[in-house]
PDB file of N, CA and C in Angstrom:
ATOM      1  N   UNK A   1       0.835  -1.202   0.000  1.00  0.00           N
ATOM      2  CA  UNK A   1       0.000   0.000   0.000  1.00  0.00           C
ATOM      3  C   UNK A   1       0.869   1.250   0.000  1.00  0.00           C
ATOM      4  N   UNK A   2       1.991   1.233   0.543  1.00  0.00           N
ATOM      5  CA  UNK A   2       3.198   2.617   0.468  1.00  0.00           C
ATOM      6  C   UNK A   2       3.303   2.594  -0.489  1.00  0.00           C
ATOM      7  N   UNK A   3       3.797   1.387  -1.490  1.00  0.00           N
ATOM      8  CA  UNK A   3       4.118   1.286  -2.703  1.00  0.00           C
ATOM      9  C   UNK A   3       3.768   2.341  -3.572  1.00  0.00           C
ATOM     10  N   UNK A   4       1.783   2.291  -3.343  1.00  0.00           N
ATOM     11  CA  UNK A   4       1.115   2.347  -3.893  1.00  0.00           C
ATOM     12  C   UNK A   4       0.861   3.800  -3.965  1.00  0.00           C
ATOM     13  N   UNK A   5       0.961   4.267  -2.613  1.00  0.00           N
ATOM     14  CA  UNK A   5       0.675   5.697  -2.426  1.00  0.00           C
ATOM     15  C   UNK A   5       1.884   6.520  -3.013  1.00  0.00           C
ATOM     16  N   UNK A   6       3.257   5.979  -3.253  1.00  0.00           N
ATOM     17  CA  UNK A   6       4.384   6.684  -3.382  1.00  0.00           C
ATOM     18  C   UNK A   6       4.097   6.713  -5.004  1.00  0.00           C
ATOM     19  N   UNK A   7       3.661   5.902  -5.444  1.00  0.00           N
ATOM     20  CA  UNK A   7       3.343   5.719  -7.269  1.00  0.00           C
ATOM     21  C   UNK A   7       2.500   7.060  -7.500  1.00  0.00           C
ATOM     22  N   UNK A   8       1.580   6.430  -6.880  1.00  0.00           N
ATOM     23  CA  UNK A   8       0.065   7.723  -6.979  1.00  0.00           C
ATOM     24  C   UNK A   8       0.726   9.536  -6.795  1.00  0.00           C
ATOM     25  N   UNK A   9       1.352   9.613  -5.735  1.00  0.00           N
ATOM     26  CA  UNK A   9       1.857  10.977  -5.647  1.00  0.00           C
ATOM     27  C   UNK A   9       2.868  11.487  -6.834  1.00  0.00           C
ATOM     28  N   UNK A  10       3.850  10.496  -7.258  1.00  0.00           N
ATOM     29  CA  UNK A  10       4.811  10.960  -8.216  1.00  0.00           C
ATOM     30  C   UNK A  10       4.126  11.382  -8.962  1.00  0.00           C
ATOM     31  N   UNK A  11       3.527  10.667  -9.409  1.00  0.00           N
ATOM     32  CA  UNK A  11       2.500  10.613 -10.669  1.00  0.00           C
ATOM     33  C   UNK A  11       1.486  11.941 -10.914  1.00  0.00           C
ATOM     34  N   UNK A  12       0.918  12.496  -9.472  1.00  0.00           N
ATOM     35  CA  UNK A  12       0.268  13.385  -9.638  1.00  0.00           C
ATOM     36  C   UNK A  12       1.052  14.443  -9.680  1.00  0.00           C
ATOM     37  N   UNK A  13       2.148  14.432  -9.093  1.00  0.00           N
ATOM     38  CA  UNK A  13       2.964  15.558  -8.898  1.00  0.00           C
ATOM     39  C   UNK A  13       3.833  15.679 -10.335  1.00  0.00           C
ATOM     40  N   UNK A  14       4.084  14.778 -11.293  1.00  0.00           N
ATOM     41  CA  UNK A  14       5.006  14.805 -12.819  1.00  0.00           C
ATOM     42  C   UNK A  14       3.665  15.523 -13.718  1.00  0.00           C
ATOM     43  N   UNK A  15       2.484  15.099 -13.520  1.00  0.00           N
ATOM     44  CA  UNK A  15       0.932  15.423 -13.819  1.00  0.00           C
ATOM     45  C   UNK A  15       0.940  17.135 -13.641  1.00  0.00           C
ATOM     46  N   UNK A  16       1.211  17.627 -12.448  1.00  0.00           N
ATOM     47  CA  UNK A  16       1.011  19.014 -11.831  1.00  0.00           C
ATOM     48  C   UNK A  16       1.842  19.946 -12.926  1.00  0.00           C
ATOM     49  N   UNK A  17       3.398  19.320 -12.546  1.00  0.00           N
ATOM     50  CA  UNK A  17       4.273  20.159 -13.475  1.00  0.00           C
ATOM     51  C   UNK A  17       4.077  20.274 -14.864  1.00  0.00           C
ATOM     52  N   UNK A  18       3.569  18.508 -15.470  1.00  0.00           N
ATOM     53  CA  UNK A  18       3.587  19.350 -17.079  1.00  0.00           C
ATOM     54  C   UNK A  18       2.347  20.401 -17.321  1.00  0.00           C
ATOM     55  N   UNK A  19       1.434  19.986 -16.411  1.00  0.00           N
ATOM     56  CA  UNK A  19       0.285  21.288 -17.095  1.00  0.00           C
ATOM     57  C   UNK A  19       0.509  22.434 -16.592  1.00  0.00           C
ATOM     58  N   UNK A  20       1.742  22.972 -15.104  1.00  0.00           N
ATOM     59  CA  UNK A  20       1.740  24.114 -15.054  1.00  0.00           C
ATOM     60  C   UNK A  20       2.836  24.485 -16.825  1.00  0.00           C
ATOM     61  N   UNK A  21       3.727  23.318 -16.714  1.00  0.00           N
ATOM     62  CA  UNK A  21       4.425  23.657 -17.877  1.00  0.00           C
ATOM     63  C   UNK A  21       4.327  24.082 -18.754  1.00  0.00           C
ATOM     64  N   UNK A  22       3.227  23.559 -19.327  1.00  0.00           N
ATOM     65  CA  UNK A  22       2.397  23.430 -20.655  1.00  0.00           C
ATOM     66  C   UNK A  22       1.678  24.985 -20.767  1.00  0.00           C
ATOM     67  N   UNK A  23       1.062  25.482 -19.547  1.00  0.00           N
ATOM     68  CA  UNK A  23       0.451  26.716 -19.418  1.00  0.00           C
ATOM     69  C   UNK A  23       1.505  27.834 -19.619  1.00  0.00           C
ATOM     70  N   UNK A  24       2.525  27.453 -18.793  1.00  0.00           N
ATOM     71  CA  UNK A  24       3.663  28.306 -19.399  1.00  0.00           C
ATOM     72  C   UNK A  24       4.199  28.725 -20.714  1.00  0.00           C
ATOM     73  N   UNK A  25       4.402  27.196 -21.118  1.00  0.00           N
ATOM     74  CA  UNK A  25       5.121  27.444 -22.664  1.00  0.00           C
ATOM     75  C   UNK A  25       3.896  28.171 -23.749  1.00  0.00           C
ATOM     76  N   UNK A  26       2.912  27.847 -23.473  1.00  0.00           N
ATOM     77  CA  UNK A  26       1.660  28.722 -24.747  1.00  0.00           C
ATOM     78  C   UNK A  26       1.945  30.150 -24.180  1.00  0.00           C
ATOM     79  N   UNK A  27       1.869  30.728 -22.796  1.00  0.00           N
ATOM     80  CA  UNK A  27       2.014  31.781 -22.827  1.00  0.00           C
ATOM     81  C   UNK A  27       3.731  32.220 -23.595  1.00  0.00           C
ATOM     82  N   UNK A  28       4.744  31.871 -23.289  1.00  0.00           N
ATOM     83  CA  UNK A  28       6.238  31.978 -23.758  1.00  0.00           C
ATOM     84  C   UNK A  28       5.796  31.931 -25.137  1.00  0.00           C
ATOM     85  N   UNK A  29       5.429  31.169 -25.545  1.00  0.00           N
ATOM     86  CA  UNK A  29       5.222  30.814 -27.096  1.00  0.00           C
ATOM     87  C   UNK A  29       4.354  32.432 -28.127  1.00  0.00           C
ATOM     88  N   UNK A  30       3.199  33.019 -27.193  1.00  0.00           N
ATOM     89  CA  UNK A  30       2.360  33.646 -27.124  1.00  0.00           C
ATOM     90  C   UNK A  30       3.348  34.947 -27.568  1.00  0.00           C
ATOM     91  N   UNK A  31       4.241  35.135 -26.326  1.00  0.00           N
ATOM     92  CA  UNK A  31       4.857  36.471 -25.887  1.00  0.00           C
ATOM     93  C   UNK A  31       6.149  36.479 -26.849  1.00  0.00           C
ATOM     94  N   UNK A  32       6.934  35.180 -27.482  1.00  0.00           N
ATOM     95  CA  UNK A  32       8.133  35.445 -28.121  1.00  0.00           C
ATOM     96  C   UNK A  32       7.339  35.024 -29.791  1.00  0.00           C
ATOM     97  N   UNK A  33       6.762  35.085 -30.188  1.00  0.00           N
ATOM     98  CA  UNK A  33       5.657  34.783 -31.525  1.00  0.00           C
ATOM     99  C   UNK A  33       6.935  35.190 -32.635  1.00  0.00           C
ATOM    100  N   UNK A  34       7.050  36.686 -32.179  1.00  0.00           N
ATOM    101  CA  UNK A  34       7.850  37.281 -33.303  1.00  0.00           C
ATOM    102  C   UNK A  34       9.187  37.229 -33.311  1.00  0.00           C
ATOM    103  N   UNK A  35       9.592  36.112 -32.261  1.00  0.00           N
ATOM    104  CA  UNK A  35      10.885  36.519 -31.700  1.00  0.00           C
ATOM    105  C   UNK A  35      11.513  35.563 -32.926  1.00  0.00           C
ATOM    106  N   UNK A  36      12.812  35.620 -33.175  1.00  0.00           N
ATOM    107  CA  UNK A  36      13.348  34.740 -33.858  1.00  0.00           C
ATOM    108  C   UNK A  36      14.016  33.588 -32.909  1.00  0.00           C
ATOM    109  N   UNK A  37      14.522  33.604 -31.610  1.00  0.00           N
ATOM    110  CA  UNK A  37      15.187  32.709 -30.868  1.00  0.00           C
ATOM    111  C   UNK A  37      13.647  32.134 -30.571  1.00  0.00           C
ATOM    112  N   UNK A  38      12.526  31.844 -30.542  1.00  0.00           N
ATOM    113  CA  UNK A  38      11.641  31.421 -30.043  1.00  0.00           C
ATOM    114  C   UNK A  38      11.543  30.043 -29.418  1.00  0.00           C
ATOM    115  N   UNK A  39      11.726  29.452 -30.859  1.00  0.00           N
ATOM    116  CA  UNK A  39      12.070  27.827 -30.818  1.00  0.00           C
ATOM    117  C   UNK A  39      13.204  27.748 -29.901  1.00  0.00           C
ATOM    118  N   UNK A  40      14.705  27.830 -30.259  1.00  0.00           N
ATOM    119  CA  UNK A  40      15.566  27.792 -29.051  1.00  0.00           C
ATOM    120  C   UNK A  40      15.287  27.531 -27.910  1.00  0.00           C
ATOM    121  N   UNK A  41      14.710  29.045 -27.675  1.00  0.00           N
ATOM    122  CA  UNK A  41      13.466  29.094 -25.951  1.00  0.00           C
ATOM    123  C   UNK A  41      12.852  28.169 -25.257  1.00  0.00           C
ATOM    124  N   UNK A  42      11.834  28.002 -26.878  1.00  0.00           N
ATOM    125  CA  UNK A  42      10.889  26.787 -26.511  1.00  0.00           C
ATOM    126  C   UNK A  42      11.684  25.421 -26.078  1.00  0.00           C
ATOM    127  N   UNK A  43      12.814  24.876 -26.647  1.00  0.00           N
ATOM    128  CA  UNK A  43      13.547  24.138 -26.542  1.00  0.00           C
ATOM    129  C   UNK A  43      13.936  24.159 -25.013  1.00  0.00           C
ATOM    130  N   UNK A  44      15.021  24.989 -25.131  1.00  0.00           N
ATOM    131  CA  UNK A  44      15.450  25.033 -23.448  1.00  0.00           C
ATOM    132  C   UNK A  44      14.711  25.163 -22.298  1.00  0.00           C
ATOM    133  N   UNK A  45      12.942  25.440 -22.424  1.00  0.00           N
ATOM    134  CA  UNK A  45      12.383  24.938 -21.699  1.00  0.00           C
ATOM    135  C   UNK A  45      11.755  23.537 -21.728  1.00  0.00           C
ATOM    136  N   UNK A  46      11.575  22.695 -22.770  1.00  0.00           N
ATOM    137  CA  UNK A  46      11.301  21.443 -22.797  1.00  0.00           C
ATOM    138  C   UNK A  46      12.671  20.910 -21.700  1.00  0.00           C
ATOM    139  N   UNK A  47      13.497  20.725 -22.191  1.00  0.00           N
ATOM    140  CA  UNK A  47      14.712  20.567 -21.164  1.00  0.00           C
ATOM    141  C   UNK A  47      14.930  20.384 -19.921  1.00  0.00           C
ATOM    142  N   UNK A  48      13.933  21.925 -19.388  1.00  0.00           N
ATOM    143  CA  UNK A  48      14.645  22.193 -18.099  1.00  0.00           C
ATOM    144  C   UNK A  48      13.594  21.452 -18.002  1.00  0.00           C
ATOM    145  N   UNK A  49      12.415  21.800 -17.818  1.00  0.00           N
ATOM    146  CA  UNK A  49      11.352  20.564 -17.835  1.00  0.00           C
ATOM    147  C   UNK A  49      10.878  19.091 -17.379  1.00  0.00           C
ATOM    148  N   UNK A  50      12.377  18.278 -18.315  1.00  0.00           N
ATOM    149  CA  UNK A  50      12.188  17.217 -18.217  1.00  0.00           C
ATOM    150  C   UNK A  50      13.250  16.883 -17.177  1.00  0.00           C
ATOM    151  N   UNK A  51      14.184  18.149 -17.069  1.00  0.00           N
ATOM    152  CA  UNK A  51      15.374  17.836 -15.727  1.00  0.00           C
ATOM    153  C   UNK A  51      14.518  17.831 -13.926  1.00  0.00           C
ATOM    154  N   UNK A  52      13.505  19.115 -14.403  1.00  0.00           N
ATOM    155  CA  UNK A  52      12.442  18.794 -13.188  1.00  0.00           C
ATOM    156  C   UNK A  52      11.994  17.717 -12.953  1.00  0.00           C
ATOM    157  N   UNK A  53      11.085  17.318 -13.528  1.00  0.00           N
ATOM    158  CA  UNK A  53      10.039  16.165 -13.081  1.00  0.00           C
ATOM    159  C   UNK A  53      11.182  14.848 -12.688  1.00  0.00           C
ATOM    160  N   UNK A  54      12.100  15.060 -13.636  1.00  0.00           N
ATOM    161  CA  UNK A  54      12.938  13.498 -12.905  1.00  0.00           C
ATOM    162  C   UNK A  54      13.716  14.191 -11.673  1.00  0.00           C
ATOM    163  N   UNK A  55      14.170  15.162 -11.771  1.00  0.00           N
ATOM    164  CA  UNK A  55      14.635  15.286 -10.140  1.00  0.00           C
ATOM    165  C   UNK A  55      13.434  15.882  -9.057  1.00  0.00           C
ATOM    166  N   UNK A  56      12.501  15.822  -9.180  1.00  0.00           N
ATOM    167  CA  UNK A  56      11.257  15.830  -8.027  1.00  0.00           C
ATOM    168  C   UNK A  56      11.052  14.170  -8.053  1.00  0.00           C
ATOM    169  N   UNK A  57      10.691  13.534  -9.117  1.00  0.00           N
ATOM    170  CA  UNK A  57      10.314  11.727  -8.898  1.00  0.00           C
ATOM    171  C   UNK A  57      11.736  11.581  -8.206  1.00  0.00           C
ATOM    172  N   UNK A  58      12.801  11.805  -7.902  1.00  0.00           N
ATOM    173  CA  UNK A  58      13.921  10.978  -7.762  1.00  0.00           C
ATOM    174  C   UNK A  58      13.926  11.601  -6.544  1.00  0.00           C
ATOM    175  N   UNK A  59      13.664  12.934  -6.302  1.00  0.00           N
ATOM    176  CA  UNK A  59      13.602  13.469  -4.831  1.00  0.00           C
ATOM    177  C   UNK A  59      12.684  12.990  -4.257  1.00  0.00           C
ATOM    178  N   UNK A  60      11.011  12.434  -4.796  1.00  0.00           N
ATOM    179  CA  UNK A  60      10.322  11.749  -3.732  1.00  0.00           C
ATOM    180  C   UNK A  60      10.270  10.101  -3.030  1.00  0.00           C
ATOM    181  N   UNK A  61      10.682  10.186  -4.384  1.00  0.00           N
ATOM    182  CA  UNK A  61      11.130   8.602  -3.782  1.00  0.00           C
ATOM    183  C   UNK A  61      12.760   8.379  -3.051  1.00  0.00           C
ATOM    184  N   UNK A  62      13.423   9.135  -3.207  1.00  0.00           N
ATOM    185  CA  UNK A  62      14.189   9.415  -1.768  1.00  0.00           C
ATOM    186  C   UNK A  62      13.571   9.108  -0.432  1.00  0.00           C
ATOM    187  N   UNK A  63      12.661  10.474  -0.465  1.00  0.00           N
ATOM    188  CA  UNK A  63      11.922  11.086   0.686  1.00  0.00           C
ATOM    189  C   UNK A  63      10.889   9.576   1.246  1.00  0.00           C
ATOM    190  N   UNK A  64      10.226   9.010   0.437  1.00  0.00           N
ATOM    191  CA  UNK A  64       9.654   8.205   1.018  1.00  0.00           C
ATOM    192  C   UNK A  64       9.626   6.654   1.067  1.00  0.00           C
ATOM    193  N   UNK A  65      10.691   6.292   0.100  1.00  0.00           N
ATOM    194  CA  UNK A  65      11.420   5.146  -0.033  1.00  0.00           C
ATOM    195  C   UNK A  65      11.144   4.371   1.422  1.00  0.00           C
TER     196      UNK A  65
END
């Protein structure tokens, strides 16, 4: 049942970040339209992104291992 609950939380919490993410990048996307580095941007936030969610899953299952 820990197992179970430690699954369930990652999960909601990798869940949380991409849609705050996601809300982010349309606005970024929104605000640099005309920019020429846009994509770049967009890029280096996919990135940091995906460096989050695995170091929060890797920090919670630390934490509750």
């Amino acid at each position: 049942m820990s197992l179970w609950n430690r699954f369930i939380a990652i999960v909601g919490i990798t869940v949380l970040i991409s849609f705050a993410t996601v809300t982010k990048n349309k606005y970024v996307r929104e605000l640099h339209q005309t920019a020429n580095n846009s994509f770049i941007f967009f890029k280096k936030r996919t990135v940091s992104y995906f460096g989050s969610v695995s170091f929060i899953s890797s920090f919670w299952l630390l934490v509750y291992w």
